[in-house]
Protein backbone atom coordinates (compact mmCIF):
# COMPACT_ATOMS: atom_id res chain seq x y z
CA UNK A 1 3.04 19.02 -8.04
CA UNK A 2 6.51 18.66 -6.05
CA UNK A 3 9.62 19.26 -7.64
CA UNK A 4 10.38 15.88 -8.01
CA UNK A 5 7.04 15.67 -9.88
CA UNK A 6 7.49 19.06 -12.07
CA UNK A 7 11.32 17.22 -12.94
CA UNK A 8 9.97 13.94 -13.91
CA UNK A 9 6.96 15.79 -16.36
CA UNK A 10 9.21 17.62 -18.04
CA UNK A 11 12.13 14.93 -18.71
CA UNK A 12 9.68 12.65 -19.62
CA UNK A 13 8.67 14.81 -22.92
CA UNK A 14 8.71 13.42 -26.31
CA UNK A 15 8.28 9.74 -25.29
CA UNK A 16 12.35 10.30 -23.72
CA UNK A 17 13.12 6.82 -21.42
CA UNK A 18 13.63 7.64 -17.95
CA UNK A 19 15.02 6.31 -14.62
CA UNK A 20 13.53 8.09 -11.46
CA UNK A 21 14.93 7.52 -8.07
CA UNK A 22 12.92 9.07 -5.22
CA UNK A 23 12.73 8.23 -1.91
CA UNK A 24 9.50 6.73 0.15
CA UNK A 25 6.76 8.96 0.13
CA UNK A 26 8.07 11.77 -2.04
CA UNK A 27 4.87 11.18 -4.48
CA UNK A 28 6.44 8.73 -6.99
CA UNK A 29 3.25 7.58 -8.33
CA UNK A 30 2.05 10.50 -9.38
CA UNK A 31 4.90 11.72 -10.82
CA UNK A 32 4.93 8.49 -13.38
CA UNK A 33 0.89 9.08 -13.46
CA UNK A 34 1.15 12.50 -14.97
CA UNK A 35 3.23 11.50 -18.26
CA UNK A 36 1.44 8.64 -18.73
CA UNK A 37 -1.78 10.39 -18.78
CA UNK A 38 -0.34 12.60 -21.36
CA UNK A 39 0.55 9.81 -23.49
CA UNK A 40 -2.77 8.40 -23.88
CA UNK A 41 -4.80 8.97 -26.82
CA UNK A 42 -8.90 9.23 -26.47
CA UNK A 43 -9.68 7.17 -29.92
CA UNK A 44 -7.59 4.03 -28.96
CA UNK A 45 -9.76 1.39 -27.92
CA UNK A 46 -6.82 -1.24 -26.49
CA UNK A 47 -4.44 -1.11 -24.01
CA UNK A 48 -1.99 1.87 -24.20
CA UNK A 49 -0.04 1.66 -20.65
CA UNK A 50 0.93 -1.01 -18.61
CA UNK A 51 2.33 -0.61 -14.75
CA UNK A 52 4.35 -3.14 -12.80
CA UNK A 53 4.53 -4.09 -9.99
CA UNK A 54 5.93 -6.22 -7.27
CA UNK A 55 3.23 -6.25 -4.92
CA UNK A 56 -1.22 -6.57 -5.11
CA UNK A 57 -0.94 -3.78 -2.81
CA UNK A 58 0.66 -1.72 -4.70
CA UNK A 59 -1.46 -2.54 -7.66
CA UNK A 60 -4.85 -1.64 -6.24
CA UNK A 61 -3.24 1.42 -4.66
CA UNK A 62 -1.88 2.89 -8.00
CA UNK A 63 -5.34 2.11 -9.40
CA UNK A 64 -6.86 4.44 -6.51
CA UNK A 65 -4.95 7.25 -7.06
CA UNK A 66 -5.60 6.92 -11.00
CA UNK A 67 -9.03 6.88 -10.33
CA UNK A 68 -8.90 9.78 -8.36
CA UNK A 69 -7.37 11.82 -10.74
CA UNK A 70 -11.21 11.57 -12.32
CA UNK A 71 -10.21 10.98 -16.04
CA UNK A 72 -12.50 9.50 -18.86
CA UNK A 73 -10.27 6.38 -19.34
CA UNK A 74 -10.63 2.69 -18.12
CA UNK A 75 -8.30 1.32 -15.67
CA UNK A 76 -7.77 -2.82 -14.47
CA UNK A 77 -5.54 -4.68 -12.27
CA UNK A 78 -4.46 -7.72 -12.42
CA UNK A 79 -2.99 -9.77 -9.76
CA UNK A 80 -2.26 -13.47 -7.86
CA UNK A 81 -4.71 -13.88 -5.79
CA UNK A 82 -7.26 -12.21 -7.47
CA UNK A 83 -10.12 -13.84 -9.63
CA UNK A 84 -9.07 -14.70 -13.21
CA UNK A 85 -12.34 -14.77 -14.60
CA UNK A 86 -13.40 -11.22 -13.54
CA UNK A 87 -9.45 -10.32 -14.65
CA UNK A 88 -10.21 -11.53 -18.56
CA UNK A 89 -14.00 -9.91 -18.29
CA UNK A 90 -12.53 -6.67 -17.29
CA UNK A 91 -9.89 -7.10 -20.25
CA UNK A 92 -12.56 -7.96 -23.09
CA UNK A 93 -13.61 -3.90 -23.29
CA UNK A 94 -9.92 -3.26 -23.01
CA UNK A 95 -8.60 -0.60 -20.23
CA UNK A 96 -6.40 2.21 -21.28
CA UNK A 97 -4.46 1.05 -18.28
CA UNK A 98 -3.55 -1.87 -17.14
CA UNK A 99 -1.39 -2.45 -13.68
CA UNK A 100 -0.53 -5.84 -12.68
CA UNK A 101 1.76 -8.22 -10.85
CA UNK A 102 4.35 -9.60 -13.27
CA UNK A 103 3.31 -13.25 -12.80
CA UNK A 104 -0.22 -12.50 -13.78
CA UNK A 105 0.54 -10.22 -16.80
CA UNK A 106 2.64 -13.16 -17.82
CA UNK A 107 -0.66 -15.17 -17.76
CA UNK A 108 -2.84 -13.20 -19.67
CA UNK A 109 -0.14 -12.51 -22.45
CA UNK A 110 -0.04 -16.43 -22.83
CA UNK A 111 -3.57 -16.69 -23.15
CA UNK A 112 -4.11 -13.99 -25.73
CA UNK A 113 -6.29 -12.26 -22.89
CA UNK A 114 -4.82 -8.71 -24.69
CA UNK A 115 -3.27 -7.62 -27.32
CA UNK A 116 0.33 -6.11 -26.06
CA UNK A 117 0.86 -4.18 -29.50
CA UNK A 118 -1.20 -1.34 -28.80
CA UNK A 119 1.03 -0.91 -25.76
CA UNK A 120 3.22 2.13 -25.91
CA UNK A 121 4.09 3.54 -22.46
CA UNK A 122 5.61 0.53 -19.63
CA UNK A 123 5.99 1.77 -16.20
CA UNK A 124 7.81 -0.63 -14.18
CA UNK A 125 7.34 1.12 -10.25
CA UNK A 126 9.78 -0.32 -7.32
CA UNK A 127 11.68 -2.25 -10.52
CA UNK A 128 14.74 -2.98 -8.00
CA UNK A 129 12.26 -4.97 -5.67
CA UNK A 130 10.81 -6.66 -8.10
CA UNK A 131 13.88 -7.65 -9.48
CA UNK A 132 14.90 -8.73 -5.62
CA UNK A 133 11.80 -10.93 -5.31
CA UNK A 134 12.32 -12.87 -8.32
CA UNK A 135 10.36 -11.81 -10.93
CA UNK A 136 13.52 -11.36 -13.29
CA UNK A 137 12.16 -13.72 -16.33
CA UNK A 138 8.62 -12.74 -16.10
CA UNK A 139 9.55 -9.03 -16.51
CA UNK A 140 11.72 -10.12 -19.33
CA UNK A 141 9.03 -11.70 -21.04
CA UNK A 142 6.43 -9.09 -20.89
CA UNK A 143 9.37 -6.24 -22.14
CA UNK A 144 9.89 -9.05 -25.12
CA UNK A 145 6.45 -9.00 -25.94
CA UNK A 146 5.76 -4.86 -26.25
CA UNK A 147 6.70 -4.26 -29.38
CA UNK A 148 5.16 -1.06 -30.26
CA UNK A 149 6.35 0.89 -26.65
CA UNK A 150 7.40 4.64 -27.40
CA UNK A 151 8.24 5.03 -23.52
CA UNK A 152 10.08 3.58 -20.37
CA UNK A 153 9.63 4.95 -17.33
CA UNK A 154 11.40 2.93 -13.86
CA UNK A 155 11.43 4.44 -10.50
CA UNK A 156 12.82 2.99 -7.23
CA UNK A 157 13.66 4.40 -3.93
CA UNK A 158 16.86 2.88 -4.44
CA UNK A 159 19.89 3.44 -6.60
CA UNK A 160 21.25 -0.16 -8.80
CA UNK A 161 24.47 -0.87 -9.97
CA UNK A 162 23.05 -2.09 -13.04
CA UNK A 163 20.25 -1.74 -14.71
CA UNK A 164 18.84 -4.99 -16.96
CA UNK A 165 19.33 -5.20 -20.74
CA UNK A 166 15.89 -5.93 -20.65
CA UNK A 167 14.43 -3.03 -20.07
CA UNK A 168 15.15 -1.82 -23.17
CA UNK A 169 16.37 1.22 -22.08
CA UNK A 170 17.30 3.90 -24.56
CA UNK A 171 19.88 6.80 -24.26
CA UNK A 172 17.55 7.51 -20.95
CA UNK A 173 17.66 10.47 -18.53
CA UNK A 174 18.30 9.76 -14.73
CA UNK A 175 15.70 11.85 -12.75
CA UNK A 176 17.47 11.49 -8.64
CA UNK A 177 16.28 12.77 -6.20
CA UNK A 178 17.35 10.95 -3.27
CA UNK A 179 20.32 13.31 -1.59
CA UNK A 180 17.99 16.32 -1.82
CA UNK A 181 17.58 17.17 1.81
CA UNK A 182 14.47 18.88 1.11
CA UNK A 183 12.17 15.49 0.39
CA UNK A 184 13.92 13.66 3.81
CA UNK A 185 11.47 13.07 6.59
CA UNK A 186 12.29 14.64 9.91
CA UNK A 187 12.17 11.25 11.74
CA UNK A 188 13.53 11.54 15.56
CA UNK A 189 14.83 7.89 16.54
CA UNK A 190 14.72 6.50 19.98
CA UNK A 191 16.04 3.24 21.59
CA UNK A 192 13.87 1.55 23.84
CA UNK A 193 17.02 -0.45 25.45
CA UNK A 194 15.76 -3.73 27.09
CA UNK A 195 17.00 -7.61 27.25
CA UNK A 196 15.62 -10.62 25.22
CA UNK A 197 13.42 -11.95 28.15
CA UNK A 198 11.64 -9.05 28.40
CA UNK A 199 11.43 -7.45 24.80
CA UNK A 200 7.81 -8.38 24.47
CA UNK A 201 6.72 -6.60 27.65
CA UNK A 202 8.40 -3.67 26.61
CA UNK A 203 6.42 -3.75 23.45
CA UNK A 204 3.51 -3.67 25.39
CA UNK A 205 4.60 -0.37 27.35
CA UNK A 206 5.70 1.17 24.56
CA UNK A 207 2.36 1.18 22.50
CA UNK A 208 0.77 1.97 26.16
CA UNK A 209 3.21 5.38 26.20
CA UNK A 210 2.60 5.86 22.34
CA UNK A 211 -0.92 5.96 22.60
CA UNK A 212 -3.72 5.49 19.95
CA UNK A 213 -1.13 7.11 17.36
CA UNK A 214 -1.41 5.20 13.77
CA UNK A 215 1.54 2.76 14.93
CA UNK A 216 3.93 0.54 12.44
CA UNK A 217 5.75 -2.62 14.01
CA UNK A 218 8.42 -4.06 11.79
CA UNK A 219 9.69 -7.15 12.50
CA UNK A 220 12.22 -9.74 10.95
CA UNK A 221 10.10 -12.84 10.73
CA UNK A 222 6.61 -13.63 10.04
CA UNK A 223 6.58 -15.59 13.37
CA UNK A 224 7.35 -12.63 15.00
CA UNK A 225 4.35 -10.69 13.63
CA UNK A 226 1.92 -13.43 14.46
CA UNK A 227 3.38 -13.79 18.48
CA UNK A 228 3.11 -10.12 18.83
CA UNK A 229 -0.54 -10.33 17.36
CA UNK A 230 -1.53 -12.75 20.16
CA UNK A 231 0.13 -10.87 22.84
CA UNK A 232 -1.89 -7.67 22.30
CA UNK A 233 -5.09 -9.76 21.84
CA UNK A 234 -4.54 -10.91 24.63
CA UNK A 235 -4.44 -7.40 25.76
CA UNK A 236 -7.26 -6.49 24.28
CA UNK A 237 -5.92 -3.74 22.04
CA UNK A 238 -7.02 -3.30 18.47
CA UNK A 239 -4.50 -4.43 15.78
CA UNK A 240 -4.03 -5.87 12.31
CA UNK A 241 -0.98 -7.89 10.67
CA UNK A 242 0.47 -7.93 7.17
CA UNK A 243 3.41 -10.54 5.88
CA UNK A 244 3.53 -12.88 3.14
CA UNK A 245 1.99 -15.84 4.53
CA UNK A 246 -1.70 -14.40 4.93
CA UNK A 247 -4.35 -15.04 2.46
CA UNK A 248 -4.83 -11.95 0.10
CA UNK A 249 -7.93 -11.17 0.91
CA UNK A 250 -7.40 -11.19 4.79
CA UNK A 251 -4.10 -8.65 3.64
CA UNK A 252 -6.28 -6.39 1.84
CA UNK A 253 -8.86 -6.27 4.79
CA UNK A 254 -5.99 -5.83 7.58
CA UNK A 255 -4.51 -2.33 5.35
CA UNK A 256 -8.04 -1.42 4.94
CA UNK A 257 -9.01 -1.25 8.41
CA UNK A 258 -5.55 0.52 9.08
CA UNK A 259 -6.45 3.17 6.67
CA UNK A 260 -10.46 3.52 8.20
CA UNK A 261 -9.46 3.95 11.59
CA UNK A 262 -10.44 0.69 12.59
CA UNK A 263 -7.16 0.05 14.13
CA UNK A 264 -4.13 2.01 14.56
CA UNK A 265 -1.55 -0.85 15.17
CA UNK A 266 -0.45 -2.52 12.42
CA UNK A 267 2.31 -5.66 13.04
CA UNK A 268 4.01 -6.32 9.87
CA UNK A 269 7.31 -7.65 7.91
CA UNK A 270 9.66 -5.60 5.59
CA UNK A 271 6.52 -6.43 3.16
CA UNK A 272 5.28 -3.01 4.24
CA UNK A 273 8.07 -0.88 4.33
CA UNK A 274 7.91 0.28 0.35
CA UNK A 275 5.37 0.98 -1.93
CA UNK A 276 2.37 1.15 0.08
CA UNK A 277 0.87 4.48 0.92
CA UNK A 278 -0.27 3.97 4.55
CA UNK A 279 -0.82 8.05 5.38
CA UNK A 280 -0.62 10.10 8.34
CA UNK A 281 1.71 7.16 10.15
CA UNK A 282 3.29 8.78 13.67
CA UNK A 283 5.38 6.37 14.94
CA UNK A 284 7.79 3.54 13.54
CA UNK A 285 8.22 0.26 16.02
CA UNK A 286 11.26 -1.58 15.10
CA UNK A 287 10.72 -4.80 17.34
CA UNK A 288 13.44 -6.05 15.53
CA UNK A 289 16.18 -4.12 13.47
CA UNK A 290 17.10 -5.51 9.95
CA UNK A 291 20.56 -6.24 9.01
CA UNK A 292 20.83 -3.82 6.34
CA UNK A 293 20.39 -0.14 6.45
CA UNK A 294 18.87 0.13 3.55
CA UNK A 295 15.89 -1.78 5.29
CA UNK A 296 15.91 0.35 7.80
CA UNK A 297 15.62 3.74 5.38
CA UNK A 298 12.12 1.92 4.00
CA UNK A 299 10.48 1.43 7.14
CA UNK A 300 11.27 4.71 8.42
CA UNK A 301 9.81 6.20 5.20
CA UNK A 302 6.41 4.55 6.01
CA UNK A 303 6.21 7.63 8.77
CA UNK A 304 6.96 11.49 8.49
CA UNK A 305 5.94 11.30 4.87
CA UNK A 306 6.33 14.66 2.59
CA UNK A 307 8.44 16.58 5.33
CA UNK A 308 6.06 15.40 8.46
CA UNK A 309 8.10 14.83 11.74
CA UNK A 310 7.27 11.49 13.21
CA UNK A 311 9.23 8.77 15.57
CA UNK A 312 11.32 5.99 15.23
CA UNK A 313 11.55 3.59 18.49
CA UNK A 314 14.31 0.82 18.05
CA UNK A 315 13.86 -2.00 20.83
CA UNK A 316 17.56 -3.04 21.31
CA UNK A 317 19.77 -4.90 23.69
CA UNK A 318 23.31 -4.02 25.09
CA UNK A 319 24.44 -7.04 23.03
CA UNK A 320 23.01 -5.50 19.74
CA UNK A 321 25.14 -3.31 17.37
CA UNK A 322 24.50 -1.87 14.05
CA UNK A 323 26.34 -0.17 12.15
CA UNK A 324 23.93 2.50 11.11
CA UNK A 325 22.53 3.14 14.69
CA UNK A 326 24.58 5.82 15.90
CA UNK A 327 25.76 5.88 19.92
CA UNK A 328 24.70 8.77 20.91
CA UNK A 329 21.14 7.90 19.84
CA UNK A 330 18.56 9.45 22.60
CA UNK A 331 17.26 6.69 24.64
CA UNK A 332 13.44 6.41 25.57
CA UNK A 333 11.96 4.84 28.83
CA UNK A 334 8.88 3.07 28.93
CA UNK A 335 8.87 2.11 32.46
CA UNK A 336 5.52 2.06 34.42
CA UNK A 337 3.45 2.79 30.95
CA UNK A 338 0.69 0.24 31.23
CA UNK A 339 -2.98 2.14 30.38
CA UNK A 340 -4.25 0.50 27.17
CA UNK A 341 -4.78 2.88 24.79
CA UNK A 342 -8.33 3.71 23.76
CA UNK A 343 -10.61 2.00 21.57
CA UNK A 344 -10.63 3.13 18.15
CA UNK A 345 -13.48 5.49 16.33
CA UNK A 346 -14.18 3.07 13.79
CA UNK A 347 -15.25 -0.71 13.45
CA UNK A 348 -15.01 -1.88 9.70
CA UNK A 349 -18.22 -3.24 8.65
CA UNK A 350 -18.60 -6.29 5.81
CA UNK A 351 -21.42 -6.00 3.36
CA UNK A 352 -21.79 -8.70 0.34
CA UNK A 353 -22.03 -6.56 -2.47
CA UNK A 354 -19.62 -4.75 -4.62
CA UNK A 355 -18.89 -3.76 -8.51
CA UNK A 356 -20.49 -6.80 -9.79
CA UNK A 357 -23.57 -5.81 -8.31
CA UNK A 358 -24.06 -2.25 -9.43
CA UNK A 359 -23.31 -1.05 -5.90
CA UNK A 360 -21.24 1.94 -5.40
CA UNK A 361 -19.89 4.01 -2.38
CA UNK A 362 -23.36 6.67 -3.30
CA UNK A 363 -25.58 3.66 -2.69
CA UNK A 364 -23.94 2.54 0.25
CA UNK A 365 -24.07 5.98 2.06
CA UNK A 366 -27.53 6.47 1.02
CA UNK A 367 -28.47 2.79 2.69
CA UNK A 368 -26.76 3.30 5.72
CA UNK A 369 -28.25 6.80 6.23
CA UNK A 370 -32.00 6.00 5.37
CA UNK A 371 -32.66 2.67 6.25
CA UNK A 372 -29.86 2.45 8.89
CA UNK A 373 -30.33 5.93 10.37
CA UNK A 374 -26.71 6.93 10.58
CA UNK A 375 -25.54 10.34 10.87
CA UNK A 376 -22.87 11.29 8.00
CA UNK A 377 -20.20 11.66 11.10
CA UNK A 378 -21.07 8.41 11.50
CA UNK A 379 -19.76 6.79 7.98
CA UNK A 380 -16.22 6.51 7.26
CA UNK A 381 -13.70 5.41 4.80
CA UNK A 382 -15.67 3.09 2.13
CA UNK A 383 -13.82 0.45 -0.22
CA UNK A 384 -16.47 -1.45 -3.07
CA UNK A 385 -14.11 -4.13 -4.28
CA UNK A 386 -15.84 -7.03 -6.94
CA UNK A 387 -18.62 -8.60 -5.01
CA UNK A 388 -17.82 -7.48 -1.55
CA UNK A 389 -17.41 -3.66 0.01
CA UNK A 390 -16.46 -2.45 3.72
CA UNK A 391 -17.67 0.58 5.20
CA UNK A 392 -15.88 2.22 8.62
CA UNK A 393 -18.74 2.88 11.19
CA UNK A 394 -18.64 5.02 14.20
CA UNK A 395 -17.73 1.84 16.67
CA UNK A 396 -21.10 3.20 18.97
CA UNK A 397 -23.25 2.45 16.37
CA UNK A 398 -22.60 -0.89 14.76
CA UNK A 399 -24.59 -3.06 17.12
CA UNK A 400 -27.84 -1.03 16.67
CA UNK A 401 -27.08 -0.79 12.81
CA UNK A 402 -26.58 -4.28 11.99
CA UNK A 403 -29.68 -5.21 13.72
CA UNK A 404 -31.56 -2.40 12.01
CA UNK A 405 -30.54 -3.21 8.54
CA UNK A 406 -31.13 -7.12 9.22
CA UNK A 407 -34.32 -6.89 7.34
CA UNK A 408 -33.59 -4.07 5.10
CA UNK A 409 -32.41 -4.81 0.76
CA UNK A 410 -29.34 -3.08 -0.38
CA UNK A 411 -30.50 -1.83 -4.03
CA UNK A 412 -33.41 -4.45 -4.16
CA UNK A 413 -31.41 -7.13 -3.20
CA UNK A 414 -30.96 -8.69 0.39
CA UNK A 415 -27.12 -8.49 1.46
CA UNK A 416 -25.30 -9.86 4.27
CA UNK A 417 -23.47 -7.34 6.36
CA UNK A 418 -21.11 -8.34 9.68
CA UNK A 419 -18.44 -6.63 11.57
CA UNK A 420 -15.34 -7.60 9.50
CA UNK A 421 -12.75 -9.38 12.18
């Protein structure tokens, strides 16, 4: 544990309500994990914690790292998005933990889908920016209808000038950690000075000079994301996108091939910036700087996390000016940079089978290492979601595998599997 961490355990003794305010990637999640772990009881069959939050993402991520923590106790999410009738099947043998999206808590506290009483410990993660988006009333009715909570816990990366009535708050503790020097990334920033004409070409030489480093781009608009998308297509280099206006499921599958190694370019909105753990990121793109610094911070804190030196690039124009970009700012050239970088290791593979199906990431290795003949080296970062799971394969191998395995049953049953595009 940090010190953030070892702070936030120890305030958070004898059910005491507390605020924590740590910055992006500083390990927030476990430090709320910890005391809520604590708090649960082994002989309570209902819900005893419930986690907000503003994003899916976030939700399924929090549920990762809960699972990982290899305790005896049931954990669900909830989200939009996701399938309601696995959601209220996956609530009728109650979790010990539930983590959700406020909209869809809302939803299953209206249909009597669980019983909030039991519920003594709410966590409510990112509360500012889920506050920003909106989800004001819905977080006010689920704090109206826990009426047995001991505990409070709210983190954010970001200080508020007021917190809600609604949380409930009582004579709480403020756990802040964001002037300590010590949890700051070392993040060197660079403008990549260029005019509007060209801004898109020197994108393009930028990632060319960056390499096949794991690569953020942030931009403004969602239009933005998509354009760039097309461009490097149209390149030829690997990349995924991420903004509000995807599907879910084609969200999900763009972070998870970020995370395999199936592509180290991902093209997103601010919708990235907090929240998500994305590790080991290099280098920061801003194709477009946001208006606000505080903006700014977030991105930047989706790189160099836990001390790790990384880079900032800021495309800019002589007509731009902000504030919190400071003059004397090194500037980087990216003239002449044109080699594509190189393919990635990985190609995520598709196979139609998950949870539902009594598949698990054991069965998968042992299927694609018997019957498809791979080498361990050869299988990557595996994700079994509900009735679907992808598996990163070395990107040398996939052809011969899928036509191997064309024939081949997947725990009995015959299963579909496809590179996942």
């Amino acid at each position: 544990m940090n010190q953030m961490q070892k702070s936030t355990y120890k305030t958070t003794e004898n059910n005491q309500d507390v605020v924590l305010l740590s910055p992006t990637g500083s390990g927030k999640t476990l430090a709320f994990l910890f005391p809520v772990l604590r708090n649960l009881k082994k002989d309570v069959s209902e819900i005893q914690a419930l986690i907000l939050v503003p994003a899916r993402e976030l939700a399924l991520q929090i549920e990762q790292v809960f699972k990982s923590m290899g305790t005896d106790f049931k954990v669900s999410v909830c989200y939009g998005g996701h399938d309601k009738k696995i959601e209220v099947n996956n609530l009728i043998e109650a979790p010990a933990v539930l983590i959700g999206t406020p909209g869809r808590v809302v939803y299953h506290l209206r249909n009597s889908n669980f019983d909030p009483k039991t519920i003594q410990t709410l966590v409510l993660d990112e509360f500012d920016k889920a506050l920003e988006l909106g989800f004001h009333e819905d977080m006010e009715f689920i704090s109206n209808s826990l009426k047995g909570l001991s505990q409070r816990i709210l983190t954010s990366a970001t200080a508020m000038d007021e917190i809600p009535k609604f949380t409930g708050l009582q004579n709480e503790k403020l756990v802040d950690f964001l002037k300590l020097s010590e949890v700051k990334p070392d993040i060197q920033l660079r403008k990549v000075m260029t005019i509007s004409e060209e801004k898109l070409d020197t994108l393009f030489n930028l990632i060319c000079k960056i390499g096949n480093k794991r690569t953020l781009i942030f931009c403004n608009h969602r239009e933005a994301v998509d354009r760039i998308s097309e461009l490097l297509r149209e390149k030829g280099i690997d990349r995924e996108t991420f903004h509000g206006g995807m599907e879910q499921d084609e969200r999900e599958r763009a972070l998870l091939k970020f995370r395999n190694d199936s592509a180290r370019i991902l093209i997103t909105t601010d919708l990235a910036s907090r929240g998500l753990d994305v590790p080991e990121v290099e280098s920061i793109v801003h194709y477009q700087l946001p208006p606000k610094e505080d903006a700014f911070i977030h991105r930047n804190g989706r790189t160099a996390r836990m001390n790790a030196k990384g880079f900032a690039y800021l495309i800019m124009t002589t007509e731009e000016n902000f504030p919190f970009i400071k003059n004397n700012t090194p500037e980087e050239s990216v003239a002449g940079f044109n080699k594509i970088p190189e393919k990635t290791p990985f190609q995520t593979v598709y196979i139609s089978a998950g949870k539902k199906d009594k598949v698990n990431k054991v069965d998968i290795v042992g299927y694609l290492i018997k019957k498809g003949q791979l080498r361990k080296e050869d299988i990557g970062l595996i994700e079994v979601k509900d009735t679907t799971s992808y598996v990163a394969v070395s990107r040398n191998k996939v052809k011969t595998l899928l036509d191997t395995l064309s024939a081949e049953k997947l725990k009995g049953k015959k299963v579909k599997m496809e590179v996942a595009y």
